[in-house]
N, C-alpha and C. Protein backbone atom coordinates (compact mmCIF):
# COMPACT_ATOMS: atom_id res chain seq x y z
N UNK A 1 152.17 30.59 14.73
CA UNK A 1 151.19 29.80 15.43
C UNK A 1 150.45 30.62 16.47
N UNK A 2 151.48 31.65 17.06
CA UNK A 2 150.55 32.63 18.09
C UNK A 2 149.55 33.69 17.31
N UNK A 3 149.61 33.38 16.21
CA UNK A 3 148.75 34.65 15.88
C UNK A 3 147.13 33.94 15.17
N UNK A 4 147.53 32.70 14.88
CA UNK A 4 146.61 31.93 14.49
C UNK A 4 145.58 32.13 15.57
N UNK A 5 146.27 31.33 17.00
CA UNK A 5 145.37 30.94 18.26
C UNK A 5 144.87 32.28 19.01
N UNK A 6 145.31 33.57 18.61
CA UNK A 6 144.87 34.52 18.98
C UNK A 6 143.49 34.85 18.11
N UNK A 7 143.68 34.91 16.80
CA UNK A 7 142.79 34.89 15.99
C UNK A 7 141.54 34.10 16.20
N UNK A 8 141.75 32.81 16.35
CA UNK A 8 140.83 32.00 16.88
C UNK A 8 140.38 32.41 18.17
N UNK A 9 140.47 32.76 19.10
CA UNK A 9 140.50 33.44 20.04
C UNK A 9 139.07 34.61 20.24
N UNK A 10 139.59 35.59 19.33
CA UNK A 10 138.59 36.68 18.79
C UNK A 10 137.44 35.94 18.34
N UNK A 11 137.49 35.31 17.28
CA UNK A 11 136.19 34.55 16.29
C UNK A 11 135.76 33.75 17.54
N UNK A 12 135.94 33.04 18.45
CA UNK A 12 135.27 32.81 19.17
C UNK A 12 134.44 33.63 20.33
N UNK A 13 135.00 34.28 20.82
CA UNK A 13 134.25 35.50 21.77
C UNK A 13 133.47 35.84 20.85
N UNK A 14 133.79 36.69 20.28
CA UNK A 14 132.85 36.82 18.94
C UNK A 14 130.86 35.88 18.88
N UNK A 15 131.51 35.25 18.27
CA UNK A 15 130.47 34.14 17.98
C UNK A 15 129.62 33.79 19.76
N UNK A 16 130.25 34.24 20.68
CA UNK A 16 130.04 33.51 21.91
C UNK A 16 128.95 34.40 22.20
N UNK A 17 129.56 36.09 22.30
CA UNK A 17 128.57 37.05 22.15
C UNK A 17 127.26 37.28 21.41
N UNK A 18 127.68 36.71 20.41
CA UNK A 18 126.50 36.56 18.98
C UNK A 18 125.02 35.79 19.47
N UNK A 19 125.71 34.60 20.31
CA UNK A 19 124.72 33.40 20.12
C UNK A 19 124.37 33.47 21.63
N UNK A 20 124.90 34.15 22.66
CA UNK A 20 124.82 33.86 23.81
C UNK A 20 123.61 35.53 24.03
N UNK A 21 124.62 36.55 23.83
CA UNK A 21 124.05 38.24 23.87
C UNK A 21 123.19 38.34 25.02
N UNK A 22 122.21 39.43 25.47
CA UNK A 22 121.37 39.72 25.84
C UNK A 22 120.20 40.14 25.54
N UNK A 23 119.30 40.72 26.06
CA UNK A 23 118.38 41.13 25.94
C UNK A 23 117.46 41.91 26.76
N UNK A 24 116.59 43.09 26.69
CA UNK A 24 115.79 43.89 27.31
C UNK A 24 114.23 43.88 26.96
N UNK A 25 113.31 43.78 27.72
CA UNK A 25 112.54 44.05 27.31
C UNK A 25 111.73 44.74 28.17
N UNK A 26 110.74 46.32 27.97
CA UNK A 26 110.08 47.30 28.52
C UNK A 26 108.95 47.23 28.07
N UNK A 27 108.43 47.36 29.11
CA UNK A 27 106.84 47.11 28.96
C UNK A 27 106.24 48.40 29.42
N UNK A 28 105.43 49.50 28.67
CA UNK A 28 104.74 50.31 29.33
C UNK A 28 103.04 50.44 29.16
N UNK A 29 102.72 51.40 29.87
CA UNK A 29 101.43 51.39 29.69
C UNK A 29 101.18 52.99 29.89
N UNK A 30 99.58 53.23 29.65
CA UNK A 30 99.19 54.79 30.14
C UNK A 30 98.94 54.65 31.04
N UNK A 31 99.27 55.68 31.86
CA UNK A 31 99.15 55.76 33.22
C UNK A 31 98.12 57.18 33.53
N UNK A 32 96.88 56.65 34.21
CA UNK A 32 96.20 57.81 34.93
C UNK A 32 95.80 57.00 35.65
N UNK A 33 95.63 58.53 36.76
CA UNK A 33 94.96 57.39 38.05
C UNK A 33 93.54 56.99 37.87
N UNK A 34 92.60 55.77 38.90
CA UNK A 34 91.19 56.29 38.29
C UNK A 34 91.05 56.43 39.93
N UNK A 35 89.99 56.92 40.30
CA UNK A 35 89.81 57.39 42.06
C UNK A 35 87.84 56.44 41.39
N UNK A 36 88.09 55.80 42.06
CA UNK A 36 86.35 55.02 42.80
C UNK A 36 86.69 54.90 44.02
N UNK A 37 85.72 55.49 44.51
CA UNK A 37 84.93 55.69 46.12
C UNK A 37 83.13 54.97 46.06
N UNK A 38 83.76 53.99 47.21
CA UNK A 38 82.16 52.87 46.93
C UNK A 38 82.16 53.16 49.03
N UNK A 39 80.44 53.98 49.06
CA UNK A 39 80.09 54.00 50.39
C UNK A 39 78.96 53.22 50.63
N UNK A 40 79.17 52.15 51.43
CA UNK A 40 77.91 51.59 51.62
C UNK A 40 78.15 51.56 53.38
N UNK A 41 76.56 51.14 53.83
CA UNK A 41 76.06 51.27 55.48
C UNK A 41 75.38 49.95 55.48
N UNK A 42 76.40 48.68 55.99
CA UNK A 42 75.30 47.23 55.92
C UNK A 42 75.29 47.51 57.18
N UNK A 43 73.80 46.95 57.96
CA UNK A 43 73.45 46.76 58.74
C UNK A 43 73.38 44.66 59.08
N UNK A 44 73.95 44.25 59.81
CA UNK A 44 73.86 42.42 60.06
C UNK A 44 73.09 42.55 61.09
N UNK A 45 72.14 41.50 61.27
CA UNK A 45 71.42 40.75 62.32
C UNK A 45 72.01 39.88 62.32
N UNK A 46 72.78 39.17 63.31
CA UNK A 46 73.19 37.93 64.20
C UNK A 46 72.93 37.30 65.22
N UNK A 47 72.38 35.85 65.00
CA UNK A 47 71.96 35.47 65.90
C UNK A 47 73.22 34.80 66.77
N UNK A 48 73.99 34.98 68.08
CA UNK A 48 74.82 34.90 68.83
C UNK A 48 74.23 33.62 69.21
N UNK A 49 75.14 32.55 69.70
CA UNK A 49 74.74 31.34 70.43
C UNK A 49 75.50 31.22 71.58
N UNK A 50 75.33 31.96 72.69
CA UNK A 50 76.26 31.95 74.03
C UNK A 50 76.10 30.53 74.57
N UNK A 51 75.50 29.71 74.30
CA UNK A 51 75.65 28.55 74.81
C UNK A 51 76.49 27.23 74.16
N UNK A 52 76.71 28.13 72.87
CA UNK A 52 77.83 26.90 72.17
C UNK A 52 79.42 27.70 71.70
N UNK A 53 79.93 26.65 72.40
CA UNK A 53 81.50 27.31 72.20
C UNK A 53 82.17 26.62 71.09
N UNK A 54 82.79 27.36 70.13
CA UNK A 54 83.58 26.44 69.19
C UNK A 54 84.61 26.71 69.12
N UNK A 55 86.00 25.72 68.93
CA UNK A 55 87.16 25.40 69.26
C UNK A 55 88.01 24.92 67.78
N UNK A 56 88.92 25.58 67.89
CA UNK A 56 89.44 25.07 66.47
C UNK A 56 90.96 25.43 67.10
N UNK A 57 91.99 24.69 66.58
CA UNK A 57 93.43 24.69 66.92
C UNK A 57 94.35 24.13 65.16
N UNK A 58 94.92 25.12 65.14
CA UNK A 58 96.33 24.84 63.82
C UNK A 58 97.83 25.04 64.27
N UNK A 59 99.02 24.50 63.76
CA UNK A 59 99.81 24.31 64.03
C UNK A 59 100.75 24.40 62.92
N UNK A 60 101.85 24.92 63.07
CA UNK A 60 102.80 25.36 61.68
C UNK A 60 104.36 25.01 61.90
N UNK A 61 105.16 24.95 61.26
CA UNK A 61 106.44 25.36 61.52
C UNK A 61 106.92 25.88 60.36
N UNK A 62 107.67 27.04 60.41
CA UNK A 62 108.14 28.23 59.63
C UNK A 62 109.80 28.24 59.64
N UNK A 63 110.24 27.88 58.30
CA UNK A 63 111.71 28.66 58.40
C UNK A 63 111.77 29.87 58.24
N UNK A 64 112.72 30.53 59.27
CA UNK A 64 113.18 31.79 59.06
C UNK A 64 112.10 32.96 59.09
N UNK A 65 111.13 32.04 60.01
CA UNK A 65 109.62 32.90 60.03
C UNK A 65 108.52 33.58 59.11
N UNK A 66 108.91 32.74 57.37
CA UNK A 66 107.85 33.02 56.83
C UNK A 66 108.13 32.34 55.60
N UNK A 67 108.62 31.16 55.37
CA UNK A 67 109.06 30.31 54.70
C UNK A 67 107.83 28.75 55.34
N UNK A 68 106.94 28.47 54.80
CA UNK A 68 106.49 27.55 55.66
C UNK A 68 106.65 26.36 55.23
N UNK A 69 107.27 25.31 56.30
CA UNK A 69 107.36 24.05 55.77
C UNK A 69 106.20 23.02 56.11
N UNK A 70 105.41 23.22 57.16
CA UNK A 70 104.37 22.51 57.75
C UNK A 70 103.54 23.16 58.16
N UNK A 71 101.87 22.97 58.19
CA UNK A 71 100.75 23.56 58.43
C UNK A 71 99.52 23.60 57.76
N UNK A 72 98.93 24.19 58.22
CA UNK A 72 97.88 24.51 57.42
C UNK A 72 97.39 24.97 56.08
N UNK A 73 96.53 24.71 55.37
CA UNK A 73 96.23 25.52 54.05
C UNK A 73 94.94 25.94 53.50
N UNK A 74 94.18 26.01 54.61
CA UNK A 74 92.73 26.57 54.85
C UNK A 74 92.49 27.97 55.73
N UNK A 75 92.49 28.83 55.48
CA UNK A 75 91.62 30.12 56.16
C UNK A 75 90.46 30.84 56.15
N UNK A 76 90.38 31.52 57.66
CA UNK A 76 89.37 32.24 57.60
C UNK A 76 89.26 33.48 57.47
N UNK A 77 88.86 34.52 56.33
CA UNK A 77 88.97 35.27 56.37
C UNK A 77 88.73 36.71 57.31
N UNK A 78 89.33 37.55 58.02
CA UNK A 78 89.05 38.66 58.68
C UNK A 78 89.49 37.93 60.17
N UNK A 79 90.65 37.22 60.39
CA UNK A 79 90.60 36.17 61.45
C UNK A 79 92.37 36.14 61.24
N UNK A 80 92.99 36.80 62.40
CA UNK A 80 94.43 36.77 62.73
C UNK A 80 95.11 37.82 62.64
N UNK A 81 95.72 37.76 60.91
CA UNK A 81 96.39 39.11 60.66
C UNK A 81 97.27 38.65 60.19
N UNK A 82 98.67 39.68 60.05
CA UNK A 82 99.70 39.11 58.82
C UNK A 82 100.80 38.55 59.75
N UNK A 83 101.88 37.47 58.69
CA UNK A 83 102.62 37.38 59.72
C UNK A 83 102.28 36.07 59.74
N UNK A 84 103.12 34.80 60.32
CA UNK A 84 102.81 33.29 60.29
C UNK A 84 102.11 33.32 61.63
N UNK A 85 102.10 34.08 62.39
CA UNK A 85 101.39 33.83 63.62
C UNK A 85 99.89 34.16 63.37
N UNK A 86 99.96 35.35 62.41
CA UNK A 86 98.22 35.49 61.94
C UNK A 86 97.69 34.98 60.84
N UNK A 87 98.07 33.65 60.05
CA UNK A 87 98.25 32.89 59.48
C UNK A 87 97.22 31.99 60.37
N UNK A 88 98.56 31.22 60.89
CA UNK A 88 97.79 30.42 61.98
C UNK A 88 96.44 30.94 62.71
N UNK A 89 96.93 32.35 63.21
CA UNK A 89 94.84 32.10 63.86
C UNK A 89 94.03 32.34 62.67
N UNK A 90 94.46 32.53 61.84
CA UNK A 90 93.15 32.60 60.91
C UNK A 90 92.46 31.15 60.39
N UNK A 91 93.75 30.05 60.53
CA UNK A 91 93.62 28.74 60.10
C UNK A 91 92.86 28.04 61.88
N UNK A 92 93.79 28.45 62.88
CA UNK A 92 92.44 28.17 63.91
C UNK A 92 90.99 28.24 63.32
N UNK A 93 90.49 29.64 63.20
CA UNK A 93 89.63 30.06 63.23
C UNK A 93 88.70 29.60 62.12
N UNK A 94 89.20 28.92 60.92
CA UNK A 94 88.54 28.12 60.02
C UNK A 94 88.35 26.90 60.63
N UNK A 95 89.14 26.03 61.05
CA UNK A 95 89.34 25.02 62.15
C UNK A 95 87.79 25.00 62.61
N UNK A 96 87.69 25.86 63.65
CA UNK A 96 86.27 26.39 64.32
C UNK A 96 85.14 26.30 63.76
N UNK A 97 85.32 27.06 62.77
CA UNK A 97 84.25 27.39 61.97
C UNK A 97 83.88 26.55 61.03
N UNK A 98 84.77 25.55 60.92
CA UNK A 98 84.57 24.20 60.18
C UNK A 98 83.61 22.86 60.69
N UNK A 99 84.14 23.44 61.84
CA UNK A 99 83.26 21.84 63.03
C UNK A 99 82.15 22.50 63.27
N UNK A 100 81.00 23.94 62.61
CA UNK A 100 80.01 23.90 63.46
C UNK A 100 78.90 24.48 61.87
N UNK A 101 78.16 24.82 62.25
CA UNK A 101 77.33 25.40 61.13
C UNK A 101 76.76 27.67 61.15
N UNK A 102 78.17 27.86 61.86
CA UNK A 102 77.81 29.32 62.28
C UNK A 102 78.93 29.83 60.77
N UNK A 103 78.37 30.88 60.92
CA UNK A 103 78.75 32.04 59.60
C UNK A 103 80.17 32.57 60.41
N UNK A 104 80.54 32.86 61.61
CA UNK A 104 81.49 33.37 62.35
C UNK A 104 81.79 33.52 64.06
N UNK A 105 82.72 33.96 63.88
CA UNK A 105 83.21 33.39 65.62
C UNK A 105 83.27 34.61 66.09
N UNK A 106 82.34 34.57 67.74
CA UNK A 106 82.27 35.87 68.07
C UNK A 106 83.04 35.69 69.02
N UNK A 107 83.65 37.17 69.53
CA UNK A 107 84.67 37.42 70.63
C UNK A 107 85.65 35.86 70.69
N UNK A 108 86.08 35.83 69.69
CA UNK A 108 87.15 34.81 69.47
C UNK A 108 88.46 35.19 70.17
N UNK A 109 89.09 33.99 71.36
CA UNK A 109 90.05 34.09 72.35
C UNK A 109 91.42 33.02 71.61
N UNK A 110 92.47 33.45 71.68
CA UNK A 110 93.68 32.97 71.11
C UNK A 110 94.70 32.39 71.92
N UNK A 111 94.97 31.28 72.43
CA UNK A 111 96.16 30.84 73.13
C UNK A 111 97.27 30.39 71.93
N UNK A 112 98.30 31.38 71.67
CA UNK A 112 99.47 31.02 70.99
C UNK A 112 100.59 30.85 71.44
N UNK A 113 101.22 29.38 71.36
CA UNK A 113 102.40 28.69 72.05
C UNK A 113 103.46 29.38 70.76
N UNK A 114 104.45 29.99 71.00
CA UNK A 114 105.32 29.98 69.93
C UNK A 114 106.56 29.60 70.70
N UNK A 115 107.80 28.56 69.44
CA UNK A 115 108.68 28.41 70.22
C UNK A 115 109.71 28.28 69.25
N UNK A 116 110.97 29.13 69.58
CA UNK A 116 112.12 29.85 68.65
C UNK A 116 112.98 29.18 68.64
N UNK A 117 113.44 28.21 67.32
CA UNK A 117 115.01 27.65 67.45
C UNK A 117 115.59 28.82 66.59
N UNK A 118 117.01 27.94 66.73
CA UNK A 118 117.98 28.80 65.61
C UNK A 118 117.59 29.32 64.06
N UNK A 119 117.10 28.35 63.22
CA UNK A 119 116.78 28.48 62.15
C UNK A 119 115.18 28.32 61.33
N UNK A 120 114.37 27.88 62.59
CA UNK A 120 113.00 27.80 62.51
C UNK A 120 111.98 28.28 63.81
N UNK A 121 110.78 28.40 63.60
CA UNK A 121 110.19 28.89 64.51
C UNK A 121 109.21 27.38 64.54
N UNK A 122 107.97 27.14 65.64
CA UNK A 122 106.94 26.15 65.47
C UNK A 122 105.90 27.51 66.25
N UNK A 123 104.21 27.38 66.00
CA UNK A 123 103.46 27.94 66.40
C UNK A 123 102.59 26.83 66.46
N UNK A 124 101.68 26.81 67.65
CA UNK A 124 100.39 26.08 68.24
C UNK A 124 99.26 27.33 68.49
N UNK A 125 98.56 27.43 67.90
CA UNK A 125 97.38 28.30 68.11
C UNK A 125 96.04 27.96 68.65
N UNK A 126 95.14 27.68 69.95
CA UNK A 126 94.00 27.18 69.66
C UNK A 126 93.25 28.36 69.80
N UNK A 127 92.10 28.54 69.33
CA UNK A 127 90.92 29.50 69.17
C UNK A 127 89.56 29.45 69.77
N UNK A 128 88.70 29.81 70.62
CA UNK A 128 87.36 29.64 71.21
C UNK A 128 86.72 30.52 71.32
N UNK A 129 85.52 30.57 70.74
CA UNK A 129 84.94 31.82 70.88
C UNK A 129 83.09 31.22 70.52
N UNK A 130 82.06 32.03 70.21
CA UNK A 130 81.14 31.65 70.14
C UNK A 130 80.19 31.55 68.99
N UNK A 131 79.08 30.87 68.58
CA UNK A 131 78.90 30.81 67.59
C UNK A 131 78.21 31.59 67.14
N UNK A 132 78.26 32.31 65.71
CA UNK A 132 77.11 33.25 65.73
C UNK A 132 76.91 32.83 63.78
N UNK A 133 75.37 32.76 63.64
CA UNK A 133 74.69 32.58 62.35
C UNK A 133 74.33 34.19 61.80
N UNK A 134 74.17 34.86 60.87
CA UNK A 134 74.03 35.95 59.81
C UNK A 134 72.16 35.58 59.79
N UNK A 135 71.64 36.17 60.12
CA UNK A 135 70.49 36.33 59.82
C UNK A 135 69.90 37.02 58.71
N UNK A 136 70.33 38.20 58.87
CA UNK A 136 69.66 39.31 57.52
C UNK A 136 71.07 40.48 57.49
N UNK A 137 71.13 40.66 56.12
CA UNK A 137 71.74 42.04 56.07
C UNK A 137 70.70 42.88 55.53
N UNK A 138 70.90 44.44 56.20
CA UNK A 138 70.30 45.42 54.97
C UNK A 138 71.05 46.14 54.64
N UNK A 139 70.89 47.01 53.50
CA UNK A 139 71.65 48.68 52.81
C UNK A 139 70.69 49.35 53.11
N UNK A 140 71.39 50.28 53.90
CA UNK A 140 70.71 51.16 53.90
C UNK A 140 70.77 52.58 53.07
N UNK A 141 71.82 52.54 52.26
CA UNK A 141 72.26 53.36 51.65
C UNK A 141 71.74 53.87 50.29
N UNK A 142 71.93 52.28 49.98
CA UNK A 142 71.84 51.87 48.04
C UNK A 142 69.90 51.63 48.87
N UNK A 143 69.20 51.74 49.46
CA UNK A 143 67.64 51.27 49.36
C UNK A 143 67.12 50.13 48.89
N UNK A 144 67.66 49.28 48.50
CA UNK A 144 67.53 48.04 47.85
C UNK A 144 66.83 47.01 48.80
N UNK A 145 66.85 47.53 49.99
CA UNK A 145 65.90 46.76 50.69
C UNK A 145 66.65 45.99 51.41
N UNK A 146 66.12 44.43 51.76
CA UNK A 146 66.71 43.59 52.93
C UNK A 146 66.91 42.68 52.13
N UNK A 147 68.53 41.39 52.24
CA UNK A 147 68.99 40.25 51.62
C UNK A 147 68.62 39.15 53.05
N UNK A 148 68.07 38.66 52.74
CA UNK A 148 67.40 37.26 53.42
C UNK A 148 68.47 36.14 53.50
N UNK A 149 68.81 35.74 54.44
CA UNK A 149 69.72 34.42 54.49
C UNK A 149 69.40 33.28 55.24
N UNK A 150 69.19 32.17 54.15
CA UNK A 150 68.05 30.75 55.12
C UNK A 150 69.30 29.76 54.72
């Protein structure tokens, strides 16, 4: 009888291996590098509005400081930096730029409340800075002349 249940034994591992097994799979490709180098010289006209201030404020809470459970999900690009704290001002800074009709926020000022528990962080960010509209870009590089923005 012990040699039976041993037997059985084998045929099962066996079969377990068979149907269960593994697998690999490699993926390659050719590899060369390619090097593009793109130089361009834009020149912006902005019209600055020192008389209108715009205000935008976001608010988050982060497990474990980059796990986010609450906040925002709108940004502005070129506005904060990495990191849930530059997260948030960038989501200020859309905030801002949401309530007014300017292209971007000049000399934009940051009050960030951050406050540390054990297993989560919370951030309050508000943002103020001023309004400024894109008037004209040119290249001066590529000659293509001036892009008009109405």
């Amino acid at each position: 009888m012990k040699r039976n249940d041993y037997l059985y034994g084998i045929v099962l591992i066996g079969i377990l291996q068979f149907v269960t097994g593994c697998a690999t799979v490699h993926r390659s490709h050719i590899y060369k590098p390619v090097n593009v180098t793109v130089d361009s010289t834009l020149n912006a006209k902005i019209d600055a509005r020192t008389d209108k201030k715009l205000r935008g404020t976001a608010q988050g809470t982060y497990l474990f400081g980059f796990i986010k459970l609450s906040g925002p999900n709108k940004y502005a690009d070129g506005y904060g930096g990495i990191g849930y704290i530059g997260n948030s001002k960038s989501a200020a800074a859309y905030d801002a730029l949401s309530k007014s009709e300017g292209d971007l926020l000049i000399s934009p000022r940051y009050r960030i409340v951050e406050k540390n528990y054990l297993l989560y962080q919370t951030v309050e960010v508000d943002v103020s800075g001023y309004e400024g509209k894109i008037k004209s870009i040119e290249n001066f590089e590529m000659d293509k002349g001036k892009i008009e923005l109405k």
